[in-house]
N, C-alpha and C. Protein backbone atom coordinates (compact mmCIF):
# COMPACT_ATOMS: atom_id res chain seq x y z
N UNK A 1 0.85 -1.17 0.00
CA UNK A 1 0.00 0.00 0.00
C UNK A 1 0.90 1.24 0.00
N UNK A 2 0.74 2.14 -0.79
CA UNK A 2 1.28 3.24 -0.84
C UNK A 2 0.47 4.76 -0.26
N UNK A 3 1.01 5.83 -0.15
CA UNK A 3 0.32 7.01 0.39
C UNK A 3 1.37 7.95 -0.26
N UNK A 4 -0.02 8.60 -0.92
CA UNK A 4 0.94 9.99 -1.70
C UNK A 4 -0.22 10.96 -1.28
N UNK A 5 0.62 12.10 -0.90
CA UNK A 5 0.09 13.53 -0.45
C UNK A 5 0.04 14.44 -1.33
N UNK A 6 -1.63 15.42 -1.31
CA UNK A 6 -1.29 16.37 -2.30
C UNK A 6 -1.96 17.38 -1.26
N UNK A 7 -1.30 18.74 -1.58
CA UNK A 7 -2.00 19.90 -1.05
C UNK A 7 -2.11 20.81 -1.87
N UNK A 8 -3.40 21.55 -1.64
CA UNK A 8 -4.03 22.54 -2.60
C UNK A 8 -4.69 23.44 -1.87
N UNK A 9 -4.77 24.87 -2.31
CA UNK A 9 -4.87 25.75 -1.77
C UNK A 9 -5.90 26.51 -2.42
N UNK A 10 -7.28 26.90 -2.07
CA UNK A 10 -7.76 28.17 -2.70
C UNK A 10 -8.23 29.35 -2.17
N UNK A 11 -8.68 30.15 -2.88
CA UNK A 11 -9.09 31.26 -2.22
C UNK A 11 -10.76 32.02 -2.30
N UNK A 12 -11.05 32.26 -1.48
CA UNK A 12 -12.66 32.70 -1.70
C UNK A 12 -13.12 34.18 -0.89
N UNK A 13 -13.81 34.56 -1.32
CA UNK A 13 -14.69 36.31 -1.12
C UNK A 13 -15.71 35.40 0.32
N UNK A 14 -16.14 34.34 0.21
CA UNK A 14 -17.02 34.16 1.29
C UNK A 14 -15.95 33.62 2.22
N UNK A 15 -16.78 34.03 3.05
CA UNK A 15 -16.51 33.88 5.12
C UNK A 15 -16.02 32.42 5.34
N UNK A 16 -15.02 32.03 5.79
CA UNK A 16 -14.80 30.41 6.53
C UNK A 16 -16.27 29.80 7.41
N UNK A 17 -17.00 30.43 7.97
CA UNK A 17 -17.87 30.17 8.65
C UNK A 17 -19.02 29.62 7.37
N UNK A 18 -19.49 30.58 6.53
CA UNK A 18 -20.66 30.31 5.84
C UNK A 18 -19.89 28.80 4.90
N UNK A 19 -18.35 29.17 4.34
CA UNK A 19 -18.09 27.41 3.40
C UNK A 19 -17.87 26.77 4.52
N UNK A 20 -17.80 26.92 5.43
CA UNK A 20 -17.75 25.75 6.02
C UNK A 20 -19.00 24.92 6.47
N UNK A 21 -19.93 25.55 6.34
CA UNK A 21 -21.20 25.45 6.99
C UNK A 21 -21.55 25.04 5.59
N UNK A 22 -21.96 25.15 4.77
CA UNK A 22 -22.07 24.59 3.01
C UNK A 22 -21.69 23.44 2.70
N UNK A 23 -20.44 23.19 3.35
CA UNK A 23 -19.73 21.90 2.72
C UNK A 23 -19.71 20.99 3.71
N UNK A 24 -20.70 21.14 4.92
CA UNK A 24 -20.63 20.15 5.63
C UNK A 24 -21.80 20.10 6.53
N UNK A 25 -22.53 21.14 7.24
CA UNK A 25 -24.02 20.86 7.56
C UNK A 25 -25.50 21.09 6.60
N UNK A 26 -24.80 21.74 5.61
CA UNK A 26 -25.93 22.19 4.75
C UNK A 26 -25.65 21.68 3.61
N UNK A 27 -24.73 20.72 3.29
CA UNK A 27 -24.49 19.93 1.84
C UNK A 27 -25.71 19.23 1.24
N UNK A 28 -26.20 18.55 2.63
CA UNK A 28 -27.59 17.69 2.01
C UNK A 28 -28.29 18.73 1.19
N UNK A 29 -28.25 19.57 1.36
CA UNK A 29 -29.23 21.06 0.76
C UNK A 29 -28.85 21.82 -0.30
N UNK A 30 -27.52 22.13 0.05
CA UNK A 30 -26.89 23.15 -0.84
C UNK A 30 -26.48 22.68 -1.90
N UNK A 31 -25.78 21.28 -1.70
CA UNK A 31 -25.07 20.95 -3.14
C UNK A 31 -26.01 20.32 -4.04
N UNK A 32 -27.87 19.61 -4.10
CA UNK A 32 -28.22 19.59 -5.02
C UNK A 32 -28.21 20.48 -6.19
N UNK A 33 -28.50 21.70 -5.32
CA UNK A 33 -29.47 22.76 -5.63
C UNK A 33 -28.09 23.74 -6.68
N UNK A 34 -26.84 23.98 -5.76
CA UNK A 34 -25.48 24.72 -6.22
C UNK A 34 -25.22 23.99 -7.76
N UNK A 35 -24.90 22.85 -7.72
CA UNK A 35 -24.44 21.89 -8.80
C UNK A 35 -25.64 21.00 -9.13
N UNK A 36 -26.76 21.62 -10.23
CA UNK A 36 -27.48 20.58 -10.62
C UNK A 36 -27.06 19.60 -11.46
N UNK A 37 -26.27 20.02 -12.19
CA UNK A 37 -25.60 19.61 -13.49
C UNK A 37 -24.92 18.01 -12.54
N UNK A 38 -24.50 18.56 -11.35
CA UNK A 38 -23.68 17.34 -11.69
C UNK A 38 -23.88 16.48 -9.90
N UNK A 39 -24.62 17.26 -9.44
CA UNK A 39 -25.33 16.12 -7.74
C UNK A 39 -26.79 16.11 -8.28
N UNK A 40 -27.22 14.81 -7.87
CA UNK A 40 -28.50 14.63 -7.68
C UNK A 40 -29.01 14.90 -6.92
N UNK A 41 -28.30 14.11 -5.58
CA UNK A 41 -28.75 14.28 -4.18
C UNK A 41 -27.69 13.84 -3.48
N UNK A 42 -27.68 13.72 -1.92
CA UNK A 42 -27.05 13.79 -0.76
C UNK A 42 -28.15 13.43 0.27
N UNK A 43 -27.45 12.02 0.73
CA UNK A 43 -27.74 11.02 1.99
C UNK A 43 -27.05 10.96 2.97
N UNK A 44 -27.27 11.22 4.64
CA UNK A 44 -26.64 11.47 5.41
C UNK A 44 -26.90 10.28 6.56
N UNK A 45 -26.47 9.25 6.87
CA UNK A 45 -26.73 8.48 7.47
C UNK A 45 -26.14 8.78 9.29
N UNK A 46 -27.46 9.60 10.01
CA UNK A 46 -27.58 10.35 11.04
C UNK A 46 -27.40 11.77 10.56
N UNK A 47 -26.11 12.36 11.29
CA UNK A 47 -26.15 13.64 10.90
C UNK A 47 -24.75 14.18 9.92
N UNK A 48 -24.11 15.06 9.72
CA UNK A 48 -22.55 15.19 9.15
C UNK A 48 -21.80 15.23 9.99
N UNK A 49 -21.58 14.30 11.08
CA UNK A 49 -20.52 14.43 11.98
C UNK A 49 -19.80 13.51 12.08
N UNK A 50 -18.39 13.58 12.92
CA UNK A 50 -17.59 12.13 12.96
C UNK A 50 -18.49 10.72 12.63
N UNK A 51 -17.94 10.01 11.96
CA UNK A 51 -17.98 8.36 12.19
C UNK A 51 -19.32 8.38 11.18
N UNK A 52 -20.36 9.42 10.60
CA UNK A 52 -21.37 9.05 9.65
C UNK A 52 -21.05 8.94 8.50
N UNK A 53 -21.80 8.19 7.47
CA UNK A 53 -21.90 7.93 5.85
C UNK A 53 -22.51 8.74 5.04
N UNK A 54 -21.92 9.70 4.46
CA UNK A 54 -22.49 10.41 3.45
C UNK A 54 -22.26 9.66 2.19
N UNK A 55 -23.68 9.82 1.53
CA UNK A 55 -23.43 9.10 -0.06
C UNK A 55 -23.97 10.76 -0.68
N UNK A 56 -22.87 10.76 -1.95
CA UNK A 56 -23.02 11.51 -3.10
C UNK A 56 -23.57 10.81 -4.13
N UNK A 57 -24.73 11.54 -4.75
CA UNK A 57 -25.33 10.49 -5.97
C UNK A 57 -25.30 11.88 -6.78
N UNK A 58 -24.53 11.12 -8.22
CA UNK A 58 -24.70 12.32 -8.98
C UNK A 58 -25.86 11.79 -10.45
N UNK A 59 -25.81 12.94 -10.85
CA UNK A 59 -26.37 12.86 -12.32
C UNK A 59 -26.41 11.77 -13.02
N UNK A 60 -26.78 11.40 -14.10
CA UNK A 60 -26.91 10.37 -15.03
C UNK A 60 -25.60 11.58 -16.19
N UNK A 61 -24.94 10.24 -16.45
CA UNK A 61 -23.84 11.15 -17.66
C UNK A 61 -22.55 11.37 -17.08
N UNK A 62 -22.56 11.82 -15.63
CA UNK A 62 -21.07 11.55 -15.32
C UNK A 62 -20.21 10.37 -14.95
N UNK A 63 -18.98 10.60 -15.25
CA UNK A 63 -17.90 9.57 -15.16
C UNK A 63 -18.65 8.22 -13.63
N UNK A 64 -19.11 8.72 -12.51
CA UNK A 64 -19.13 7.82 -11.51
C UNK A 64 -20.75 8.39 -10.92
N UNK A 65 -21.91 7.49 -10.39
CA UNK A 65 -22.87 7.23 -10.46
C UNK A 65 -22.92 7.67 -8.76
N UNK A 66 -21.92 7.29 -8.49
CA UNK A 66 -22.20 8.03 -6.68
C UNK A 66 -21.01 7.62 -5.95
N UNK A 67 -20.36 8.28 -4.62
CA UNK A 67 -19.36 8.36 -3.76
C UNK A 67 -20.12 8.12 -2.47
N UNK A 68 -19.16 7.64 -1.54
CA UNK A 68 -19.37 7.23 -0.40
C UNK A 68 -18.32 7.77 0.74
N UNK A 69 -18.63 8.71 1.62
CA UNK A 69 -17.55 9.23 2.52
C UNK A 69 -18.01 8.55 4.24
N UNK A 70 -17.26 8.76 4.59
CA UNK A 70 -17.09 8.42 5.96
C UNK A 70 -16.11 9.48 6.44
N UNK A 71 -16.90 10.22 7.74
CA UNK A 71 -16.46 11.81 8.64
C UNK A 71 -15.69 11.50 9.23
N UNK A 72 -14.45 12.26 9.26
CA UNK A 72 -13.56 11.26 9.93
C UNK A 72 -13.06 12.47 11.33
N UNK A 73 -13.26 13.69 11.00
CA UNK A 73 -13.35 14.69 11.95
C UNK A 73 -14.64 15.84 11.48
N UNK A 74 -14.83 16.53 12.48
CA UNK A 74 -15.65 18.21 12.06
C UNK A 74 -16.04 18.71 13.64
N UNK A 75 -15.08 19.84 13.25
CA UNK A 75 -14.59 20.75 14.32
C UNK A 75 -15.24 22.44 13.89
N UNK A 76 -16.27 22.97 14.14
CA UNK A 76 -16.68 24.11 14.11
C UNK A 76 -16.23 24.89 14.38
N UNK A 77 -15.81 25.04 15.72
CA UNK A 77 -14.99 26.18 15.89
C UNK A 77 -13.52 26.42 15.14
N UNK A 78 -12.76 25.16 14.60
CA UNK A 78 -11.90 25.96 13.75
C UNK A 78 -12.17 25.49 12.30
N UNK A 79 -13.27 25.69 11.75
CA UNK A 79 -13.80 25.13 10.48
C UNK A 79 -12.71 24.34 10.12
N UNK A 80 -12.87 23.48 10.43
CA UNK A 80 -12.04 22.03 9.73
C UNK A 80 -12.81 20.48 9.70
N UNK A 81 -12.66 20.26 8.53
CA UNK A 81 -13.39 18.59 9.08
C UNK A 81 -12.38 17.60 8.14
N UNK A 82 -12.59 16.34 8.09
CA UNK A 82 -11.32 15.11 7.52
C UNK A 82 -12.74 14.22 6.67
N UNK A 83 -12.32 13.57 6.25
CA UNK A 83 -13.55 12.25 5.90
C UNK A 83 -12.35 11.77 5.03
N UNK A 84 -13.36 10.61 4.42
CA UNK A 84 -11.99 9.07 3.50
C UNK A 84 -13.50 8.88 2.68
N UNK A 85 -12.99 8.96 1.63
CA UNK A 85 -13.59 8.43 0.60
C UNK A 85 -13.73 6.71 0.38
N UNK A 86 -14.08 6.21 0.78
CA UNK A 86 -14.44 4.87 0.96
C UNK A 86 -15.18 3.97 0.25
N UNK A 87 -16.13 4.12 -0.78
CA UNK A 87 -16.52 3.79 -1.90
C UNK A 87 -16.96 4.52 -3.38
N UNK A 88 -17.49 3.78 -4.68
CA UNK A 88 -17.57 4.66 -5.51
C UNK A 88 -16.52 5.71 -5.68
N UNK A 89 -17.07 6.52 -6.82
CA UNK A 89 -16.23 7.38 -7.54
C UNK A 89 -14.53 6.80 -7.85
N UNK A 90 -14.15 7.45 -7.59
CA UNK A 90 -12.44 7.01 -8.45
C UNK A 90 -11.81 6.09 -8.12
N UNK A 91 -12.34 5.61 -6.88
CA UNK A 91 -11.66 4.34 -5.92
C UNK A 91 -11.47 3.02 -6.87
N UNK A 92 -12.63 2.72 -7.98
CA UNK A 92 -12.13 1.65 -9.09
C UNK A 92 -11.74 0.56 -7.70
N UNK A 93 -11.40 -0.39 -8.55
CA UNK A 93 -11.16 -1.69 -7.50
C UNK A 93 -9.31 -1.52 -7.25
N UNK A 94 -8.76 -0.49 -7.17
CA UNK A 94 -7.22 0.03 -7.06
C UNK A 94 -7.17 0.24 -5.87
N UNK A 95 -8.03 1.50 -5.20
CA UNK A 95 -7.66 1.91 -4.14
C UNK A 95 -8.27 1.49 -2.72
N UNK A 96 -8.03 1.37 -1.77
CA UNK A 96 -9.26 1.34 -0.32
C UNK A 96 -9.76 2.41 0.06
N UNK A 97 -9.29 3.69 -0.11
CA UNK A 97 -9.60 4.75 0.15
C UNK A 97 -9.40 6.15 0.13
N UNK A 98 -9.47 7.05 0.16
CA UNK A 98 -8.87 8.04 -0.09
C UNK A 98 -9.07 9.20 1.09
N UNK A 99 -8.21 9.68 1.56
CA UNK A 99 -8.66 10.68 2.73
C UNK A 99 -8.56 12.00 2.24
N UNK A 100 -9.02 12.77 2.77
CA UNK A 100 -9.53 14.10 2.94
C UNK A 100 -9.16 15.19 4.19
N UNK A 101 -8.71 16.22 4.29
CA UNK A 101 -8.33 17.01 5.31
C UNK A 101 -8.94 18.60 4.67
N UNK A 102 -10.02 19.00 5.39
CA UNK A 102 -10.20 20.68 4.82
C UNK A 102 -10.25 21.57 5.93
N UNK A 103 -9.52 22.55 5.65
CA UNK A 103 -9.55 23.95 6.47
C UNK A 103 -9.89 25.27 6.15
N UNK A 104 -11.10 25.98 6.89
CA UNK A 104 -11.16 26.71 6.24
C UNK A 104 -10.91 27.97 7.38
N UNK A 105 -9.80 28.58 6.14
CA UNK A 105 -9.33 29.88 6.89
C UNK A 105 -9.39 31.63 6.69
N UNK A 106 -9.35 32.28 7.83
CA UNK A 106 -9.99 33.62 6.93
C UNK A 106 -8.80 34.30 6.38
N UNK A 107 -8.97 34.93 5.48
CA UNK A 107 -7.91 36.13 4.43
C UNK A 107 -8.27 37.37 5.02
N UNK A 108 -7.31 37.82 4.76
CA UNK A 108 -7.26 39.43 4.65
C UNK A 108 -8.41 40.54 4.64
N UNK A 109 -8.93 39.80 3.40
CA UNK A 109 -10.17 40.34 2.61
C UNK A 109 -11.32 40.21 3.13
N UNK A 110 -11.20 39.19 4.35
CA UNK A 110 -13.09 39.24 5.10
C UNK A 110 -12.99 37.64 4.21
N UNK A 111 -12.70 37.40 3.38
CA UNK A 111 -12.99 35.64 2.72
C UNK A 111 -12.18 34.61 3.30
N UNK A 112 -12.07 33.93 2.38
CA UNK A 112 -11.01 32.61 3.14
C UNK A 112 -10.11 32.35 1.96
């Protein structure tokens, strides 16, 4: 088994508080509606916190039919959460999993 690290960085006009709150208590909601083109829906097995199953089901037409995460942290007060990609999407019968680490931090500018 191997482990290769990538880090990536972006930048945004909105608040750490509101993406963070988007991409992790309000996803069931936000990301149909944000990306029709390409989520169907969002299943939360309990709530978005440590140790639950989120399934991503996307569209008909894209490359992978739905993803499967498992929360592996989510920490509010310093907008950060972890999860592992654990089934579906790119995983193919290659990988076991794929992890995840996001932080969201404020800029200069009032954004992150």
């Amino acid at each position: 088994m191997g482990v290769v690290t990538y880090d990536y960085e972006n930048t945004s006009p909105v608040a750490p508080a509101r993406l963070f709150k988007a991409f992790t208590v309000e996803a069931p909601k936000v990301w149909p509606t944000a990306a029709p083109n390409a989520v169907k829906s969002i299943e939360v097995e309990a709530n978005p916190s440590s140790g639950s199953i989120v399934k991503i089901n996307f569209v008909e037409g894209l490359p992978f039919q739905y993803m499967k995460h498992q929360i592996g942290g989510h920490d509010e007060n310093n907008f950060s959460y972890s999860y592992d990609l654990i089934e579906g999407g790119p995983l193919g019968d290659k990988l076991e999993k794929i992890s995840y680490e996001n932080k969201f931090e404020a800029a200069a500018d009032g954004g992150s």
